[in-house]
PDB file of N, CA and C in Angstrom:
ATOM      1  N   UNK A   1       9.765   5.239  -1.346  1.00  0.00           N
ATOM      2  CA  UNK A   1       9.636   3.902  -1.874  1.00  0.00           C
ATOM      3  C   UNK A   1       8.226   3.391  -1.563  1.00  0.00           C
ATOM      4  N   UNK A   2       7.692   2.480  -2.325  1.00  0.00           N
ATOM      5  CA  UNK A   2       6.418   2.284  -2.093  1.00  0.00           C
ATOM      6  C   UNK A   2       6.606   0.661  -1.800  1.00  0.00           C
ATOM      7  N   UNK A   3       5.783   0.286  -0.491  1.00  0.00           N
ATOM      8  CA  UNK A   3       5.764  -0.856   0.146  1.00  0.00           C
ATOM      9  C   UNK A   3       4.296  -1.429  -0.146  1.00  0.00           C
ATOM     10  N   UNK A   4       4.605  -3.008  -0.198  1.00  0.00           N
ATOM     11  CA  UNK A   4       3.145  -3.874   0.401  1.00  0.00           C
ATOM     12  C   UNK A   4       3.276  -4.710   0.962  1.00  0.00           C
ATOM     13  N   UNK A   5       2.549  -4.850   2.171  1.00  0.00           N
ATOM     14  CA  UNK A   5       2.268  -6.474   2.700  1.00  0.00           C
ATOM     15  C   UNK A   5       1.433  -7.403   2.283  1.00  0.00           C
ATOM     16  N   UNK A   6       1.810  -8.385   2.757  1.00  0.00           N
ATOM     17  CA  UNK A   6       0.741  -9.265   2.451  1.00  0.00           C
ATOM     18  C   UNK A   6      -0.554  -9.307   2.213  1.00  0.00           C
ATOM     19  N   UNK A   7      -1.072 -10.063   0.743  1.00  0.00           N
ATOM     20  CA  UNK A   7      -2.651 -10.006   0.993  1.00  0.00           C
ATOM     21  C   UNK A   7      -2.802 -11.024   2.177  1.00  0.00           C
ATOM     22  N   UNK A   8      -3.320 -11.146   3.143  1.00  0.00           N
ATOM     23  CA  UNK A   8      -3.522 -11.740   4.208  1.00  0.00           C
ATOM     24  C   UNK A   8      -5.428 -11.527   4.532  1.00  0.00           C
ATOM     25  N   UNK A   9      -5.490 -10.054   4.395  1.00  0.00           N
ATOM     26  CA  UNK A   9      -6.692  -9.673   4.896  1.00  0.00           C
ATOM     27  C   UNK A   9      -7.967 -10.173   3.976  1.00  0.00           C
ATOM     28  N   UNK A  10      -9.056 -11.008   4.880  1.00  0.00           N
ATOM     29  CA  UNK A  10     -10.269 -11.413   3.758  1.00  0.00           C
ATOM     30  C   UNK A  10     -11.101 -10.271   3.651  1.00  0.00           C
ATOM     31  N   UNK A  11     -11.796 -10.017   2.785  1.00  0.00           N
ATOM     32  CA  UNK A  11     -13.333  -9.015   2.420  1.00  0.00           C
ATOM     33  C   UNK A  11     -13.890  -8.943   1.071  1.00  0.00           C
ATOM     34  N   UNK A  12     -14.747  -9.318   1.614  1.00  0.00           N
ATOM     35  CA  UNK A  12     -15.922  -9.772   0.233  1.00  0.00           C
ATOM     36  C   UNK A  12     -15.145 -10.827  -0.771  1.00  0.00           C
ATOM     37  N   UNK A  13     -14.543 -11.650  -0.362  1.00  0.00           N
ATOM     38  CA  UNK A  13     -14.033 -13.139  -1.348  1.00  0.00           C
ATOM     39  C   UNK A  13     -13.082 -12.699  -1.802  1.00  0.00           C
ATOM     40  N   UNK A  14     -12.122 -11.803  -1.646  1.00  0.00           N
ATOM     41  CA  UNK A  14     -10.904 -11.198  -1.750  1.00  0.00           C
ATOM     42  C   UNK A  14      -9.579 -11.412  -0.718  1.00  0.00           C
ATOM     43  N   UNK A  15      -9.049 -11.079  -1.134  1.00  0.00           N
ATOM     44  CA  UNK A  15      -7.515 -11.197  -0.311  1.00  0.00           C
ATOM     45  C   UNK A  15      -7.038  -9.743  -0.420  1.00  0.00           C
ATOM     46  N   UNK A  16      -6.672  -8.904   0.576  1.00  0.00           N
ATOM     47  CA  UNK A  16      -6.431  -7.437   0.674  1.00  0.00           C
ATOM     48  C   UNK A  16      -5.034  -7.683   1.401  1.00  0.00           C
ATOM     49  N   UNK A  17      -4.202  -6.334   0.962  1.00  0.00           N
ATOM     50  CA  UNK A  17      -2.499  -5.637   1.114  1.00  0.00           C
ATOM     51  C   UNK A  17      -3.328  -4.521   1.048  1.00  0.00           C
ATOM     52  N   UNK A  18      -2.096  -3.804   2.171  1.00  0.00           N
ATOM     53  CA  UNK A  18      -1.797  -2.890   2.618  1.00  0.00           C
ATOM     54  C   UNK A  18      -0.684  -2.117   1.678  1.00  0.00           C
ATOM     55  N   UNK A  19      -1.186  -0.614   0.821  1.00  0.00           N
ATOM     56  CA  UNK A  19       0.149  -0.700   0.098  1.00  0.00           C
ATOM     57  C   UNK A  19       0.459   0.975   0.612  1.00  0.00           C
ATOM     58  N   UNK A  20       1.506   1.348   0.810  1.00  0.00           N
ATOM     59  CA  UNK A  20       2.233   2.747   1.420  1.00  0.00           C
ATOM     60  C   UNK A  20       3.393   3.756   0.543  1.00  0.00           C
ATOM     61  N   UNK A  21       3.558   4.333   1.304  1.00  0.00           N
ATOM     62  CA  UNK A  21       4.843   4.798   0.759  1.00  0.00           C
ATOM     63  C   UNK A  21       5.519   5.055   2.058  1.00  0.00           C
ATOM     64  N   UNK A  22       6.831   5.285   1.779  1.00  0.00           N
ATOM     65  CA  UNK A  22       7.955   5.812   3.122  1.00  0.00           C
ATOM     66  C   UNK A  22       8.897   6.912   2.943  1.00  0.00           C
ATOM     67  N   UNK A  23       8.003   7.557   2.075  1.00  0.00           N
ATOM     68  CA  UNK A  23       8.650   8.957   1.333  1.00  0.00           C
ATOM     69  C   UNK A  23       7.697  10.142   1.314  1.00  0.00           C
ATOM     70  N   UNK A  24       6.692   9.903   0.975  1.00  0.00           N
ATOM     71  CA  UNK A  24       5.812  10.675   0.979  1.00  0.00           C
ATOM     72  C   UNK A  24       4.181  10.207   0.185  1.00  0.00           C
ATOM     73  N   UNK A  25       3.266  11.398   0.531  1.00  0.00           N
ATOM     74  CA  UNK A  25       1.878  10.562   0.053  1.00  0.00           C
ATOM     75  C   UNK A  25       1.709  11.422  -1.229  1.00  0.00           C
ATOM     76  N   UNK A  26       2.284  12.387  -2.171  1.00  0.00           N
ATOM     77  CA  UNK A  26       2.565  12.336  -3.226  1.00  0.00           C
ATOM     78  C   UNK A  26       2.899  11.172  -4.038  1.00  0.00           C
ATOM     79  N   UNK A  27       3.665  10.746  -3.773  1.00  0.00           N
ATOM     80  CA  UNK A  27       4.315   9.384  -4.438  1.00  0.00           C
ATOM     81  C   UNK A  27       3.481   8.355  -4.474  1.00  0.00           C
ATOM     82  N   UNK A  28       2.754   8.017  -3.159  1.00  0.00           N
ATOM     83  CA  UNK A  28       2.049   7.252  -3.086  1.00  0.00           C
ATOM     84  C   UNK A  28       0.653   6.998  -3.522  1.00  0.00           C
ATOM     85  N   UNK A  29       0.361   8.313  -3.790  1.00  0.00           N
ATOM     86  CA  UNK A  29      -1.263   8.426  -4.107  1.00  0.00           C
ATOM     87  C   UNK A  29      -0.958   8.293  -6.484  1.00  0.00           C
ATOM     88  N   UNK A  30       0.324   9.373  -6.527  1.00  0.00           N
ATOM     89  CA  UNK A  30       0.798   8.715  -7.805  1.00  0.00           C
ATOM     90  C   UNK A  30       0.826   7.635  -8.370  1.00  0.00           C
ATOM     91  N   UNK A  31       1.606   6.448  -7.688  1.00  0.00           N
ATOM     92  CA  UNK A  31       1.514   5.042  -7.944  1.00  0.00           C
ATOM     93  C   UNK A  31      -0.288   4.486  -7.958  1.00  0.00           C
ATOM     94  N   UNK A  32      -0.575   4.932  -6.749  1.00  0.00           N
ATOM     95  CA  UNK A  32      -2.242   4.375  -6.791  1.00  0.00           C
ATOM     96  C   UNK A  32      -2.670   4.206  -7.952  1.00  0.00           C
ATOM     97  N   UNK A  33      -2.152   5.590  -8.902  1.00  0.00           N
ATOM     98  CA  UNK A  33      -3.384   6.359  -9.489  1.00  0.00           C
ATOM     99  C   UNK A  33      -2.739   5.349 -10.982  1.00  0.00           C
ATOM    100  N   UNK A  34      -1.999   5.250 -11.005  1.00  0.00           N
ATOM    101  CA  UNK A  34      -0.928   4.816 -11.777  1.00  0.00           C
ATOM    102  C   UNK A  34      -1.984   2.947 -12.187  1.00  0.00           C
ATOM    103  N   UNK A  35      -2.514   2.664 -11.226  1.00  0.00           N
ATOM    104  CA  UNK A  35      -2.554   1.183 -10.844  1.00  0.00           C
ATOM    105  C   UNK A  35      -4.224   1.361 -11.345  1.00  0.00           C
ATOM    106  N   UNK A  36      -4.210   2.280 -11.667  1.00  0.00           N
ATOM    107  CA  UNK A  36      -6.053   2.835 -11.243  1.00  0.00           C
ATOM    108  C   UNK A  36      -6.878   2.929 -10.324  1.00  0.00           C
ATOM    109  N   UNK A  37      -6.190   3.430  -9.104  1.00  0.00           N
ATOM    110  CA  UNK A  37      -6.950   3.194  -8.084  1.00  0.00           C
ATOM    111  C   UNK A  37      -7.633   4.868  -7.709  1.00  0.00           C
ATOM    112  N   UNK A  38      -8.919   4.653  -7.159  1.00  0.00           N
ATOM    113  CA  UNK A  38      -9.177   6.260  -7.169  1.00  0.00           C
ATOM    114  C   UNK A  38      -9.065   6.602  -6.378  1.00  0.00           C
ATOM    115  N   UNK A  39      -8.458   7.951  -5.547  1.00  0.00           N
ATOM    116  CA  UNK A  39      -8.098   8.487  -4.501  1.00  0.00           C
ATOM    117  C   UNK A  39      -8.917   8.756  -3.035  1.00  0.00           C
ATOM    118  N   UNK A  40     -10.140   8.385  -3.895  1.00  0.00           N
ATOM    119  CA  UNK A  40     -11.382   7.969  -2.601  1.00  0.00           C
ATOM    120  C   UNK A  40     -11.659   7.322  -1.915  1.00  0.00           C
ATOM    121  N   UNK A  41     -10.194   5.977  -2.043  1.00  0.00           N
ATOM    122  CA  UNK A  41      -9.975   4.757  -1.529  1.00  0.00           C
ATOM    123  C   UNK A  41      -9.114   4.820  -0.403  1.00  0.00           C
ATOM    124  N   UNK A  42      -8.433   6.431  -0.476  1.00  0.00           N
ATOM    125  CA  UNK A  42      -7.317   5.995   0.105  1.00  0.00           C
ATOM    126  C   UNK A  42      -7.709   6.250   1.667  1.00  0.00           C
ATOM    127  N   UNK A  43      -6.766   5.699   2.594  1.00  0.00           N
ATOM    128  CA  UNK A  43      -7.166   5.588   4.280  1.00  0.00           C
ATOM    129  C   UNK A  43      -6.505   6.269   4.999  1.00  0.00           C
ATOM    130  N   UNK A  44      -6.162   7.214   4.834  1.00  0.00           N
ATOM    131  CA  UNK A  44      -5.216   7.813   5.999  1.00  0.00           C
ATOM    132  C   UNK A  44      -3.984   7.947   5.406  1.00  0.00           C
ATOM    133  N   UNK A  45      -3.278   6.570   5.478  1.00  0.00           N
ATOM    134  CA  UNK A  45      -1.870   6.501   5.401  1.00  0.00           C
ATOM    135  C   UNK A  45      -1.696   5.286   4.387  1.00  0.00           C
ATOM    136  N   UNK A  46      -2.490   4.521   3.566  1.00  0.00           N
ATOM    137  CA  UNK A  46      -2.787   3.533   3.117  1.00  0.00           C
ATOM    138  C   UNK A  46      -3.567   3.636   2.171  1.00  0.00           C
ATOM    139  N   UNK A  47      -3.480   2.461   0.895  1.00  0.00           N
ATOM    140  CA  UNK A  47      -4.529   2.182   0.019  1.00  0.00           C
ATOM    141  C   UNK A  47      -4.665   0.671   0.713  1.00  0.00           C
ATOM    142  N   UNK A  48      -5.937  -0.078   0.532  1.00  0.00           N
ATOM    143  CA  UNK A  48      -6.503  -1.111   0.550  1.00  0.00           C
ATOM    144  C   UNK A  48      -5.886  -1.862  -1.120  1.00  0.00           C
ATOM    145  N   UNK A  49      -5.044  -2.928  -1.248  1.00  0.00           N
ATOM    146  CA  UNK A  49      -5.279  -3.457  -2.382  1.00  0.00           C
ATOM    147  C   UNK A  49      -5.395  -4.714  -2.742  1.00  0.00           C
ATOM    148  N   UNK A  50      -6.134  -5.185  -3.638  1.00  0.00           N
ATOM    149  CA  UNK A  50      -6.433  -7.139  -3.543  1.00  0.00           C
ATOM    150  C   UNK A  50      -5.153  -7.448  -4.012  1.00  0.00           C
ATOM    151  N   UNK A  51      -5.305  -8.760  -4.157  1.00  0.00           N
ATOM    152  CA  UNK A  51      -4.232  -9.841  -4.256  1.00  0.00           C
ATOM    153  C   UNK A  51      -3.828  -9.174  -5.765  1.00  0.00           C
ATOM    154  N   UNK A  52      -4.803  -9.062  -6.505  1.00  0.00           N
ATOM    155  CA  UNK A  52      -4.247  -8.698  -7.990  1.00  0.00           C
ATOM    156  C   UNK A  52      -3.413  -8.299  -8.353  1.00  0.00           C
ATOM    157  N   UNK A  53      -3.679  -6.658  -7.857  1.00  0.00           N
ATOM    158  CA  UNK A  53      -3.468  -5.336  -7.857  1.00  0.00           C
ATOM    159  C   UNK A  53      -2.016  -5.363  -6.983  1.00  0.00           C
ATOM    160  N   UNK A  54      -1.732  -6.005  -5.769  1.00  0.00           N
ATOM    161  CA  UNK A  54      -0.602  -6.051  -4.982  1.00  0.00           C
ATOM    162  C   UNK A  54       0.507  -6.849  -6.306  1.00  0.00           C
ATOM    163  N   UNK A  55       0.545  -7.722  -6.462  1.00  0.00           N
ATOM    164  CA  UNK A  55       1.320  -8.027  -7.839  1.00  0.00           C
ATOM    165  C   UNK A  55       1.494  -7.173  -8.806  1.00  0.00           C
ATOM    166  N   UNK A  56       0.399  -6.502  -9.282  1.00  0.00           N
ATOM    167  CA  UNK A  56       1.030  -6.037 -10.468  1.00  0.00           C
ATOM    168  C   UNK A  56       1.744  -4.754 -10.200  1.00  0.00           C
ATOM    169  N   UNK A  57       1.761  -4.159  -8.629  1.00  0.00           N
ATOM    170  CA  UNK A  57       2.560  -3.011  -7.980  1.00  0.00           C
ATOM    171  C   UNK A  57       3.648  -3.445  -7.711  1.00  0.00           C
ATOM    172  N   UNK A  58       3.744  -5.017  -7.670  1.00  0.00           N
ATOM    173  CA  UNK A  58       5.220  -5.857  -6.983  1.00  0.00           C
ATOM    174  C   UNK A  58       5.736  -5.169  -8.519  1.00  0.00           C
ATOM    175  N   UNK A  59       5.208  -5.818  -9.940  1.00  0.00           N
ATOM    176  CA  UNK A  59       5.829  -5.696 -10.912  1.00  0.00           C
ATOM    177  C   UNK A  59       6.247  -4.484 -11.619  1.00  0.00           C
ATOM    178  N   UNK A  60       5.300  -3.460 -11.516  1.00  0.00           N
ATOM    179  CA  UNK A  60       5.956  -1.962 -10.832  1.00  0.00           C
ATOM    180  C   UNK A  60       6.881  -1.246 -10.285  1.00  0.00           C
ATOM    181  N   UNK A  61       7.381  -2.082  -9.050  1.00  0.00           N
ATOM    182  CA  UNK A  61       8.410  -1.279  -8.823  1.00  0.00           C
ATOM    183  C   UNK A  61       8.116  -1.368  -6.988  1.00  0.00           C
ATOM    184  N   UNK A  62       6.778  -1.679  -6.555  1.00  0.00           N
ATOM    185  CA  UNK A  62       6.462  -1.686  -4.917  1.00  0.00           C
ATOM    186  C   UNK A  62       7.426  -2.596  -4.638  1.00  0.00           C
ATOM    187  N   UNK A  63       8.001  -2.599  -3.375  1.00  0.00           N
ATOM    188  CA  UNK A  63       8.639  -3.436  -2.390  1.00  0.00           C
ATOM    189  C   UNK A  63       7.978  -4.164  -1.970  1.00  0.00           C
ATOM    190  N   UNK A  64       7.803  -5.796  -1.548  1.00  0.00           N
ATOM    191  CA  UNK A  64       6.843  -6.354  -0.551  1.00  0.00           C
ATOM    192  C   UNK A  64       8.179  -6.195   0.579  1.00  0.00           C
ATOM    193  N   UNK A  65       7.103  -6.421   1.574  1.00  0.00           N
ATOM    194  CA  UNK A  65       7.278  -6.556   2.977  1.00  0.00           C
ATOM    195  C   UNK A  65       6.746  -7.119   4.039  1.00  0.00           C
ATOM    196  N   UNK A  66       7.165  -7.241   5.353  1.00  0.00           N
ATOM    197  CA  UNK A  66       5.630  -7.946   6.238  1.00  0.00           C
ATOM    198  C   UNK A  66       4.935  -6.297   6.966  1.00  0.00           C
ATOM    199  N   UNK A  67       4.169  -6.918   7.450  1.00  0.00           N
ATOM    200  CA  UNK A  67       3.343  -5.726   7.969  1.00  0.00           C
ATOM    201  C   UNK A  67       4.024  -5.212   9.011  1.00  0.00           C
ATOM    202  N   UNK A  68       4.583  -6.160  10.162  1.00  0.00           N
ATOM    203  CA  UNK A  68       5.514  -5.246  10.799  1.00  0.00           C
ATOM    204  C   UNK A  68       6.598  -4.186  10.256  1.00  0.00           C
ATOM    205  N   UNK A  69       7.335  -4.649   8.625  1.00  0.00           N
ATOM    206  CA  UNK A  69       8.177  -3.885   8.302  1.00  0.00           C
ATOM    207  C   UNK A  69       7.343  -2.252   7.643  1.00  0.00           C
ATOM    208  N   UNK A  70       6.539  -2.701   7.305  1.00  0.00           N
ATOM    209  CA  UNK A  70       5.671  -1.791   6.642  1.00  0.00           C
ATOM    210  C   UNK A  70       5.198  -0.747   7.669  1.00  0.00           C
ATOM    211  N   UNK A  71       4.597  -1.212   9.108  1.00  0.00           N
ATOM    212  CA  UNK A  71       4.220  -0.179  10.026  1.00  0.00           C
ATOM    213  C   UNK A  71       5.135   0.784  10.465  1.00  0.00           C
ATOM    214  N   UNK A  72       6.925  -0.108  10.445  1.00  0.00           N
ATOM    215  CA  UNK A  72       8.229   0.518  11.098  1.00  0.00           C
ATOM    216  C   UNK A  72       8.305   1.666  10.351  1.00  0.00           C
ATOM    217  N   UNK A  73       8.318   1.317   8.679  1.00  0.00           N
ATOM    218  CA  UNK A  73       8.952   1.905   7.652  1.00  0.00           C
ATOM    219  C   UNK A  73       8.268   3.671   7.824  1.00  0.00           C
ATOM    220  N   UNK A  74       6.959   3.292   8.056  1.00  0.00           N
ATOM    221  CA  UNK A  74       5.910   4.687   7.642  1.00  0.00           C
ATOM    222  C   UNK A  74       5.589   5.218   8.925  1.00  0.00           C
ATOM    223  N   UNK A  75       6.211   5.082  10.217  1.00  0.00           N
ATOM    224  CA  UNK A  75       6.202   5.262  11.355  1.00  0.00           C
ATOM    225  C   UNK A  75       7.455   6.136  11.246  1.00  0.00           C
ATOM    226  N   UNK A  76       8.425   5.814  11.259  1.00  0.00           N
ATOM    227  CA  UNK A  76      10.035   6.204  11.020  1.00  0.00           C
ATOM    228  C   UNK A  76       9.751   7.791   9.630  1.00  0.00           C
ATOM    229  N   UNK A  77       9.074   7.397   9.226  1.00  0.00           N
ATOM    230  CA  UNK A  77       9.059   8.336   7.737  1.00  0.00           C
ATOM    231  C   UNK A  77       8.007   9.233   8.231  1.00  0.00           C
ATOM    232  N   UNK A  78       7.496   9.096   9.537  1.00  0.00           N
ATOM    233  CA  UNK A  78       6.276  10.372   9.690  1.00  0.00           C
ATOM    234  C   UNK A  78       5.353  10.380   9.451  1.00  0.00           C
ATOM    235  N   UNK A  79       4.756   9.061   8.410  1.00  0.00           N
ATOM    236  CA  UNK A  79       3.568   9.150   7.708  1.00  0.00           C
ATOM    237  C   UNK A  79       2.402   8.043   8.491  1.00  0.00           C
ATOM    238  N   UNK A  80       2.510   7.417   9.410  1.00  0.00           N
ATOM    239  CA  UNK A  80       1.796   7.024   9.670  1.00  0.00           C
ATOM    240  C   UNK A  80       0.917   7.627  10.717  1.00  0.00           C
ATOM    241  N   UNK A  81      -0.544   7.852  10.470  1.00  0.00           N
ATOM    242  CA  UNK A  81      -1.499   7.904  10.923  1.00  0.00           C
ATOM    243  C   UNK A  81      -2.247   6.879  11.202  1.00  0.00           C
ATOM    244  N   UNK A  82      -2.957   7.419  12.642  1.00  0.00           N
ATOM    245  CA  UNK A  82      -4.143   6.491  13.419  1.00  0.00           C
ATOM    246  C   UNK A  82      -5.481   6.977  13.289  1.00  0.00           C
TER     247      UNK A  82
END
């Protein structure tokens, strides 16, 4: 399933989410790509996405969540990296 938190985070006059998966980073890098995001973005365990882009993944099919649920989710699923 693919999760986001909150845009919360500021950078460069933007509002940034955290968006994941809790299944795998197949899936997740799919959806990215899906959204247009290029895979050169991605962080580890994470894409960076603005306020925009987090909506139109809500309307997609992403889950929102808070960031605590989001760290549990991809922690529990193996996928989170530091």
């Amino acid at each position: 399933m693919i999760l986001v938190d909150g845009a919360v985070w500021r950078w460069r006059g933007k509002l940034w989410a955290h968006m994941v998966s809790d299944t795998s980073f197949e899936e997740l890098h799919e959806f990215a790509q899906g959204l247009g995001l290029p895979r050169h973005i991605f962080q580890g365990d994470h894409y960076d996405v603005p306020s925009e882009l987090r909506e139109l993944a809500i309307r997609r099919g992403a889950v929102p969540v808070d960031a605590r649920e989001l760290v549990r989710r991809i922690t529990a699923a193996g996928l989170r990296r530091r």
